[in-house]
N, C-alpha and C. Protein backbone atom coordinates (compact mmCIF):
# COMPACT_ATOMS: atom_id res chain seq x y z
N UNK A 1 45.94 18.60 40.56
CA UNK A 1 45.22 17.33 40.46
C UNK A 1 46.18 16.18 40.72
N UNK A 2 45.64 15.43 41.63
CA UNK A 2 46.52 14.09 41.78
C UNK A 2 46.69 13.11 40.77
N UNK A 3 47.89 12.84 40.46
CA UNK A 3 48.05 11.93 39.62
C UNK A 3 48.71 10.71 39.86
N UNK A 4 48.93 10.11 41.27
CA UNK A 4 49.43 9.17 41.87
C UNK A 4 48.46 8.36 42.43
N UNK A 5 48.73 6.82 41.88
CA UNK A 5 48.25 5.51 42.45
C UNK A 5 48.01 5.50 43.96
N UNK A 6 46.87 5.44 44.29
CA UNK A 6 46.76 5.26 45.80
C UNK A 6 45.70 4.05 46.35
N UNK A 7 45.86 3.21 47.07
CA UNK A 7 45.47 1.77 47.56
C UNK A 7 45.20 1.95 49.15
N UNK A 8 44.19 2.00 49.62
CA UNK A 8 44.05 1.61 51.08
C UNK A 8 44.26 0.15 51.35
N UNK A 9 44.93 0.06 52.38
CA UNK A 9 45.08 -1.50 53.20
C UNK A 9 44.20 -1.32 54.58
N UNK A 10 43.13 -2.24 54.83
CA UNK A 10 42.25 -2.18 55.68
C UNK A 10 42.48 -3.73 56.41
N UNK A 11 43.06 -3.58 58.04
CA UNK A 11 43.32 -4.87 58.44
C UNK A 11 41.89 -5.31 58.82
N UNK A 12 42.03 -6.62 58.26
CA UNK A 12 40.08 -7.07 59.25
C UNK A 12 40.30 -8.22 60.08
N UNK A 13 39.42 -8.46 61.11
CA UNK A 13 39.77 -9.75 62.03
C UNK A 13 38.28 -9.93 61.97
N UNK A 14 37.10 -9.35 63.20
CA UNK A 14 36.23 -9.70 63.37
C UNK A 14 35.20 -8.69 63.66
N UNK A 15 35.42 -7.81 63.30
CA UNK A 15 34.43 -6.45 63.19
C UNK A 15 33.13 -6.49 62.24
N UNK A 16 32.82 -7.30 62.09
CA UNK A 16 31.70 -7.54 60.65
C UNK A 16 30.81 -6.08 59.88
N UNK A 17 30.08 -5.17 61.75
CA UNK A 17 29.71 -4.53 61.07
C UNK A 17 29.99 -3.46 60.84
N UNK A 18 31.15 -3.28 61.56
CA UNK A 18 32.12 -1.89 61.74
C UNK A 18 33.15 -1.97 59.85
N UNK A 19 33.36 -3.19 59.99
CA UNK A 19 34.21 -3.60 58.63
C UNK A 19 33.79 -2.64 57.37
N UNK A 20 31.87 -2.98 57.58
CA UNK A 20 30.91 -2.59 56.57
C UNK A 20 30.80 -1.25 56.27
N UNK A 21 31.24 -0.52 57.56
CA UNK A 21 31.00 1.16 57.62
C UNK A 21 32.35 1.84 57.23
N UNK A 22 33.37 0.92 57.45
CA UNK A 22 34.66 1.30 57.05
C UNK A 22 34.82 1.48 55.46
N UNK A 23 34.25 0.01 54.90
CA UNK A 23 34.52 -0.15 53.42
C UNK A 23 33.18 0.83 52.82
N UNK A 24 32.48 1.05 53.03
CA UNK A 24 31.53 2.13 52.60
C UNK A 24 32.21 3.78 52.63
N UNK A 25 33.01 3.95 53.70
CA UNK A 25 33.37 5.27 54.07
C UNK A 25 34.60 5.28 53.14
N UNK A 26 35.15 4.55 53.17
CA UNK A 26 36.48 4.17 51.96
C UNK A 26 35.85 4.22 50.34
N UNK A 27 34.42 3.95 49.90
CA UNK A 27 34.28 3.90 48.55
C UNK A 27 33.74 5.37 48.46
N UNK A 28 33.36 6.21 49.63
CA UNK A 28 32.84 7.16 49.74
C UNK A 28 33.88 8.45 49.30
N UNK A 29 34.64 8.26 49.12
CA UNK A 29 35.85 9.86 48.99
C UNK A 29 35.51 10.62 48.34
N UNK A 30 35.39 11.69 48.72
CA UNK A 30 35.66 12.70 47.51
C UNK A 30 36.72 13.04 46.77
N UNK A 31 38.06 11.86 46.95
CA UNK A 31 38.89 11.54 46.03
C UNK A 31 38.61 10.05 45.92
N UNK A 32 38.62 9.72 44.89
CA UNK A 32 38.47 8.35 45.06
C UNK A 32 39.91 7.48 44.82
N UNK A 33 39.59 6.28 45.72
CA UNK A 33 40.68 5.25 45.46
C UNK A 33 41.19 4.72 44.16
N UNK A 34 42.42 3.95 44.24
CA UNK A 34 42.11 3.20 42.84
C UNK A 34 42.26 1.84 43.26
N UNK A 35 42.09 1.38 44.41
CA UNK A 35 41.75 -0.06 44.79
C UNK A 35 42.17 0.02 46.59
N UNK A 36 40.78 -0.80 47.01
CA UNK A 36 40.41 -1.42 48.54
C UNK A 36 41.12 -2.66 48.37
N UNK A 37 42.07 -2.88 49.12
CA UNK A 37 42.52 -4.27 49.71
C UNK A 37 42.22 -4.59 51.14
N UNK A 38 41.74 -5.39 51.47
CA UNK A 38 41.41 -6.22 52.80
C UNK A 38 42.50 -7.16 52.99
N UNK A 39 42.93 -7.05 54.10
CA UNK A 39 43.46 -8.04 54.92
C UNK A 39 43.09 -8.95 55.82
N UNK A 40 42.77 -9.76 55.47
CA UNK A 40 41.31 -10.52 56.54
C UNK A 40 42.24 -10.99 57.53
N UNK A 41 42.30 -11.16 58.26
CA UNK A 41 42.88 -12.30 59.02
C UNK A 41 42.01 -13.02 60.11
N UNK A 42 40.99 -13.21 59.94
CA UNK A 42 40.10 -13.67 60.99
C UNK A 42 39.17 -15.26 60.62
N UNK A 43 38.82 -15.75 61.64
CA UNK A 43 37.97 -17.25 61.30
C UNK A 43 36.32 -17.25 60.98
N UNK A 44 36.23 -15.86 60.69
CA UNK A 44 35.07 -15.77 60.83
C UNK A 44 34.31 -15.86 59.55
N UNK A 45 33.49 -17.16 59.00
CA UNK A 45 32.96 -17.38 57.73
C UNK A 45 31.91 -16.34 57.25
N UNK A 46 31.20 -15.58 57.91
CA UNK A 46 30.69 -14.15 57.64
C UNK A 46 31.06 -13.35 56.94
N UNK A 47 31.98 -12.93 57.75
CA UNK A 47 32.87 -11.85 56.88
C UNK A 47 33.44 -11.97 56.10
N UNK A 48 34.18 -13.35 55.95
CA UNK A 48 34.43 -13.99 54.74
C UNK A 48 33.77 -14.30 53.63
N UNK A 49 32.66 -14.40 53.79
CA UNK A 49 31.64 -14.75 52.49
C UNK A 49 31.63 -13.26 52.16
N UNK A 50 31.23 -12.40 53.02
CA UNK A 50 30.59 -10.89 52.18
C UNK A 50 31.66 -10.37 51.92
N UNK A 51 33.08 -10.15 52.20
CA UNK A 51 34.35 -9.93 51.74
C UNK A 51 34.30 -10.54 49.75
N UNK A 52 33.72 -11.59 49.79
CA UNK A 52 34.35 -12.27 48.84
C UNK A 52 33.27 -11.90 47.75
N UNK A 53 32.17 -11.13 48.27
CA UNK A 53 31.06 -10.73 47.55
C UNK A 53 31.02 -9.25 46.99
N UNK A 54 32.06 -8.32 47.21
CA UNK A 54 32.67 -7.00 47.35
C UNK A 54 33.84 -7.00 45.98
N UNK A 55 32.54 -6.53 45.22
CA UNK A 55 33.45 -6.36 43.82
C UNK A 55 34.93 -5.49 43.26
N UNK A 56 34.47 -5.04 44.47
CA UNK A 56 35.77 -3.73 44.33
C UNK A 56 36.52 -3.63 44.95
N UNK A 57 36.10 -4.56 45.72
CA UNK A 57 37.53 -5.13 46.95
C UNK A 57 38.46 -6.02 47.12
N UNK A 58 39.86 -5.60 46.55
CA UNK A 58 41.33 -7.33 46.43
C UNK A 58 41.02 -7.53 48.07
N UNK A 59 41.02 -8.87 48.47
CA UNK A 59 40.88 -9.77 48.99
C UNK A 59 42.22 -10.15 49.57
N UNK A 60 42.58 -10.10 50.78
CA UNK A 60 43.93 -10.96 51.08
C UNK A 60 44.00 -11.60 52.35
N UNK A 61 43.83 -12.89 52.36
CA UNK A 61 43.65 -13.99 53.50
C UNK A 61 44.26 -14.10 54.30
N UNK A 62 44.83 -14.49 55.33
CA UNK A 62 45.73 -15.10 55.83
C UNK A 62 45.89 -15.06 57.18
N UNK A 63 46.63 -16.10 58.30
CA UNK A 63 46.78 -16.28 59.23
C UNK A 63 47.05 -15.11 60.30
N UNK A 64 46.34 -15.02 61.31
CA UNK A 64 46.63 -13.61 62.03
C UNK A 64 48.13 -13.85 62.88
N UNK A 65 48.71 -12.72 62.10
CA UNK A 65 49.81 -12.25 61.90
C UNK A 65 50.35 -10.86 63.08
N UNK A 66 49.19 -10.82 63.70
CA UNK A 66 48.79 -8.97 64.09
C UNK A 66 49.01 -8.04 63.43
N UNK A 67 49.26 -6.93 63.71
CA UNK A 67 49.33 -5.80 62.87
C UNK A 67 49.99 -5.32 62.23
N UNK A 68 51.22 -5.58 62.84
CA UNK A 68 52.21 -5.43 61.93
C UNK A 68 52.23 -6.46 60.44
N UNK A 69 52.13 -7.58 60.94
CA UNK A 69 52.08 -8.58 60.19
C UNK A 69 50.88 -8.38 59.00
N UNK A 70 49.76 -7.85 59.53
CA UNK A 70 48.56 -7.74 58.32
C UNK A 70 49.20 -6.55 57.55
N UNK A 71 49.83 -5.14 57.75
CA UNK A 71 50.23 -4.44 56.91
C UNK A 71 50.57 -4.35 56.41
N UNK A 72 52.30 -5.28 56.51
CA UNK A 72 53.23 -5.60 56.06
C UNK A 72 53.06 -6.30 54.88
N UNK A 73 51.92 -7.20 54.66
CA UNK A 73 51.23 -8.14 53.35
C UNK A 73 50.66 -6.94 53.11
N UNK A 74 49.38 -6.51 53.39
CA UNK A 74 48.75 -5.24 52.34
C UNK A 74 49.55 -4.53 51.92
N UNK A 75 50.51 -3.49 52.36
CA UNK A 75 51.40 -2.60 51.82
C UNK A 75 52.36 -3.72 51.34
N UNK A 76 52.71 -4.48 51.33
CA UNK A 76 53.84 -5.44 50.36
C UNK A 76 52.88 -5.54 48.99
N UNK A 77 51.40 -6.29 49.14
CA UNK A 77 50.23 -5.91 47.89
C UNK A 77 50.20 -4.82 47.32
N UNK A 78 50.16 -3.87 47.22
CA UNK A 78 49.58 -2.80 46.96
C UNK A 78 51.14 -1.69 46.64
N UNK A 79 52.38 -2.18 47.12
CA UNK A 79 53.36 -1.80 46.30
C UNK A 79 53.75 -2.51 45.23
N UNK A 80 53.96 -4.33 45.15
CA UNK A 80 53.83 -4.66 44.06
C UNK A 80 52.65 -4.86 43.11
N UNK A 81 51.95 -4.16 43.21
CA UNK A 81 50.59 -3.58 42.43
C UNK A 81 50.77 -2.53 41.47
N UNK A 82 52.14 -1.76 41.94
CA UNK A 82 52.22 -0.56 41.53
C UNK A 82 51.95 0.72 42.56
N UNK A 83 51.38 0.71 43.22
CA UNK A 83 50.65 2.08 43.80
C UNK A 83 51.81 2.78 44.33
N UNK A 84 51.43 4.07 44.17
CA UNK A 84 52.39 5.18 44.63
C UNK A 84 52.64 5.49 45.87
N UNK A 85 51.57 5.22 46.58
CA UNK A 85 50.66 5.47 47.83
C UNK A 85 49.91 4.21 48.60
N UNK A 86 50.16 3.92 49.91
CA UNK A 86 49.36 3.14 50.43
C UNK A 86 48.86 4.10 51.76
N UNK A 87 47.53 3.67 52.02
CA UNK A 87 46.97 4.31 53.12
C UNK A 87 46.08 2.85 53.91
N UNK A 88 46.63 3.16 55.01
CA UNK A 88 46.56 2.07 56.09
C UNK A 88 45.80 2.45 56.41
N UNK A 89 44.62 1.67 57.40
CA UNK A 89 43.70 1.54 58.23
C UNK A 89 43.06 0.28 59.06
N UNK A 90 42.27 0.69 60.37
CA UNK A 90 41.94 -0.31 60.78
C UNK A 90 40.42 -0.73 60.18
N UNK A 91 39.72 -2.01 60.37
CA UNK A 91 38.17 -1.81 60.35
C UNK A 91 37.04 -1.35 61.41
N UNK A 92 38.03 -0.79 61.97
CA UNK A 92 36.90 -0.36 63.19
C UNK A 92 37.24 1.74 62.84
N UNK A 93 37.85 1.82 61.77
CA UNK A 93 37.46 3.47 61.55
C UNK A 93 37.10 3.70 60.41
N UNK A 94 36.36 5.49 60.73
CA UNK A 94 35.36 5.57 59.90
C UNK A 94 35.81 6.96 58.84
N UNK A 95 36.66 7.39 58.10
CA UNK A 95 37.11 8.02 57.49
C UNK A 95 35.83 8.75 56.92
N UNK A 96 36.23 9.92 57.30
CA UNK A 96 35.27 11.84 56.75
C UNK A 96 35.10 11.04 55.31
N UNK A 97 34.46 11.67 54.54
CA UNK A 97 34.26 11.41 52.86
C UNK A 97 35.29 11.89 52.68
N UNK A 98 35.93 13.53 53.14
CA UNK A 98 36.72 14.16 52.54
C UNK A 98 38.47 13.82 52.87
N UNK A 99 38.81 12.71 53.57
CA UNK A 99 39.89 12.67 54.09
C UNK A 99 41.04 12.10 53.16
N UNK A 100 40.89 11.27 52.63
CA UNK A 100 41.95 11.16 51.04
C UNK A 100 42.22 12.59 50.52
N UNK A 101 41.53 13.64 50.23
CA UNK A 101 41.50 14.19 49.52
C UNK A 101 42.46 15.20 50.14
N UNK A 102 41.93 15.58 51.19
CA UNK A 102 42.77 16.14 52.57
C UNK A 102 44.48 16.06 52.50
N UNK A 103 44.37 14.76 52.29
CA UNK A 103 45.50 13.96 52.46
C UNK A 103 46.37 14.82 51.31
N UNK A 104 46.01 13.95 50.24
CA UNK A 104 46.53 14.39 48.80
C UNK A 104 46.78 16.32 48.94
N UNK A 105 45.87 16.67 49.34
CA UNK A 105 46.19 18.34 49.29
C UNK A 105 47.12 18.64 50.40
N UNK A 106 47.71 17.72 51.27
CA UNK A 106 48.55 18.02 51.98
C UNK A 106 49.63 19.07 51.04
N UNK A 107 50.63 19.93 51.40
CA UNK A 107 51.68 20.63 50.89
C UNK A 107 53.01 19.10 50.83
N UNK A 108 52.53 18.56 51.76
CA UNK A 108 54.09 17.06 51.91
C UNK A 108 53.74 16.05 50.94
N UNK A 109 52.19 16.16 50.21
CA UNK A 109 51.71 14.89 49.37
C UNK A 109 53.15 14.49 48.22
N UNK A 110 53.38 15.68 47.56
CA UNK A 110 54.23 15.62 46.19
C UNK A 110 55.65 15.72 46.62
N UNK A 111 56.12 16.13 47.82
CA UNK A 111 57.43 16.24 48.75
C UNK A 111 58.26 15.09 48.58
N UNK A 112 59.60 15.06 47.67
CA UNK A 112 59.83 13.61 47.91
C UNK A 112 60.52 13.30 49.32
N UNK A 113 60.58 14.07 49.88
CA UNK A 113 60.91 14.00 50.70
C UNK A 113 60.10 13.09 52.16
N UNK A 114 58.87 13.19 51.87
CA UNK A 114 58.04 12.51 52.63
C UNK A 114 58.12 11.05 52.43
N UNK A 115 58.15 10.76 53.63
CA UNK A 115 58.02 8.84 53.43
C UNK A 115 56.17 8.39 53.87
N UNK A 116 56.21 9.46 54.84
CA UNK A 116 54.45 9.09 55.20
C UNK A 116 54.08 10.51 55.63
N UNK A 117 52.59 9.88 55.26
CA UNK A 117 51.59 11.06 56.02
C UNK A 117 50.93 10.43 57.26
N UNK A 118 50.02 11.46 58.26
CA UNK A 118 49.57 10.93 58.94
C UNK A 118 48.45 11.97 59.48
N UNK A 119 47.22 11.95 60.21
CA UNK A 119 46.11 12.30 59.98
C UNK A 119 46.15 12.50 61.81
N UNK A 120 45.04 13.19 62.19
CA UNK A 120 44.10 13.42 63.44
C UNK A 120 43.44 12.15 63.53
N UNK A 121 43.42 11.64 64.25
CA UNK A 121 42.10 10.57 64.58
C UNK A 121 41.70 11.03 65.88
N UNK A 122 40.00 11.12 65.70
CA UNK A 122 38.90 12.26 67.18
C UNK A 122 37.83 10.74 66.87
N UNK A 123 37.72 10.58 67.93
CA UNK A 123 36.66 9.64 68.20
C UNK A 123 35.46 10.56 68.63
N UNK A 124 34.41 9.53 68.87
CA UNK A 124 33.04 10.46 68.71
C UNK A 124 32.72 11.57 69.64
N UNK A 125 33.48 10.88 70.98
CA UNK A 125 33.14 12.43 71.74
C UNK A 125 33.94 13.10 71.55
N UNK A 126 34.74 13.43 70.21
CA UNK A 126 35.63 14.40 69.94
C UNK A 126 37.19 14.58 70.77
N UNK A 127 37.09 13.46 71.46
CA UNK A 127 39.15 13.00 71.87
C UNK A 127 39.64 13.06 70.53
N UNK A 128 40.69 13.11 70.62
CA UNK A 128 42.01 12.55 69.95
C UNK A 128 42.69 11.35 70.31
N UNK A 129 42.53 10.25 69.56
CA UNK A 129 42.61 9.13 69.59
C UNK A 129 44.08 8.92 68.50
N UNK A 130 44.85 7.71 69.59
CA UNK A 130 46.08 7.26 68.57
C UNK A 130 47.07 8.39 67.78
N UNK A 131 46.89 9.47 67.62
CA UNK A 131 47.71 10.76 67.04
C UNK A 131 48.96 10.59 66.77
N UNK A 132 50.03 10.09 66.38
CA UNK A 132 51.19 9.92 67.31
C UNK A 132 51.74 11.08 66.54
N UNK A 133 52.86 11.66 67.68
CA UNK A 133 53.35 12.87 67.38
C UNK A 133 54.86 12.81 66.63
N UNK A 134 55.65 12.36 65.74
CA UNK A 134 56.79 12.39 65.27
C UNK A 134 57.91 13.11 65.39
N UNK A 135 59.11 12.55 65.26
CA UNK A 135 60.56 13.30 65.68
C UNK A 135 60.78 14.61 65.07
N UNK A 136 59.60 15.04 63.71
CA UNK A 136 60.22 16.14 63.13
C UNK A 136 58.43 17.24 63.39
N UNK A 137 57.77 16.74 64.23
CA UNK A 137 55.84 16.97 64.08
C UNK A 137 56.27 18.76 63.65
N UNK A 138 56.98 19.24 64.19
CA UNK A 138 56.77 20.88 63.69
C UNK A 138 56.44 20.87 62.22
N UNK A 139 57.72 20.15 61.54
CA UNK A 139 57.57 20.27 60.25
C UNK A 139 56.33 20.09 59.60
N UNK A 140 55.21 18.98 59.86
CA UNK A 140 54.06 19.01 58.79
C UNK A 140 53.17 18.28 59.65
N UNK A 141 53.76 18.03 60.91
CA UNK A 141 52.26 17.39 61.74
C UNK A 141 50.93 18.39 61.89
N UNK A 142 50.14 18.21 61.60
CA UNK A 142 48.78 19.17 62.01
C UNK A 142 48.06 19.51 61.11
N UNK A 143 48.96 19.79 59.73
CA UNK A 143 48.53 20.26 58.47
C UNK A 143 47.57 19.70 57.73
N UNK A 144 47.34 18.34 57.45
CA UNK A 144 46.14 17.65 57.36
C UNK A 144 45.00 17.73 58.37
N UNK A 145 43.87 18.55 58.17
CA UNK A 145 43.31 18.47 59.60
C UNK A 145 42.17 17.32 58.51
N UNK A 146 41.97 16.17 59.64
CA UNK A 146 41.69 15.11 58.71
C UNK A 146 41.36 14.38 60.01
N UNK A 147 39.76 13.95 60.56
CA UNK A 147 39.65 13.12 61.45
C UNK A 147 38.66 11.95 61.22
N UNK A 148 39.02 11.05 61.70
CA UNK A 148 38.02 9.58 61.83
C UNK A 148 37.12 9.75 63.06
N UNK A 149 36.16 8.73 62.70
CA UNK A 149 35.05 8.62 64.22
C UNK A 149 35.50 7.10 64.40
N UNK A 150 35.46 6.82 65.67
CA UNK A 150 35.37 5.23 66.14
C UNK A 150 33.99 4.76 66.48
């Protein structure tokens, strides 16, 4: 059983209703979170109002930064929060129910050796989307079989 703090960081710009399917698929786990942070970075008063209407969701504003820049604040949040664990995402993906959980049952979850995990992403006609393959992938790339839809 997992016993480590874990926080998704979800960058948002202007996806309104993709945002909606993201943060639904995120409250959806069959592990559950222990806190949604948003990274808004967008002008868009929409998404901003219903962001701010999302009880279960920390909120974090700010000037678009790009991507690096939006993560870098969520995972900077969400380590001085405490969390053990941050799991990144965009708002335009749609995480399995079961993919936290996936995650966590990885064999590398409890490894201190691990600095990150990283997942399959298959878009709808079933590509492999974004994957990236790492300097050590023998060691534990694949092992999460864990995919998003776009």
């Amino acid at each position: 059983m997992n016993n480590k703090s874990i926080a998704v960081v979800v960058l948002a710009m202007k996806r309104y209703e993709k945002l909606k399917i993201t943060i639904e698929s995120l409250r959806n786990q069959t592990n559950p979170l222990d806190e949604i942070i948003v990274v808004f970075q967008g002008k868009d008063d929409k998404i901003k109002r219903w962001l701010d209407q999302q009880k279960d969701v920390t909120l974090l504003v700010q000037d678009n930064l790009g991507s690096a820049g939006g993560f870098s604040a969520g995972m900077q949040l969400a380590i001085d929060k405490g969390h053990d664990w941050v799991w990144i995402t965009d708002d335009d993906a749609f995480p399995e129910a079961c993919t936290l959980e996936r995650l966590v049952s990885s064999k590398h979850f409890d490894d201190d050796a691990t600095g990150f995990l990283t997942c399959v992403v298959v878009d709808v006609n079933g590509k492999t989307y974004m994957s990236p393959v790492p300097y050590d992938a023998n060691k534990w790339y694949g092992n999460v079989p864990v995919s998003y839809t776009h």
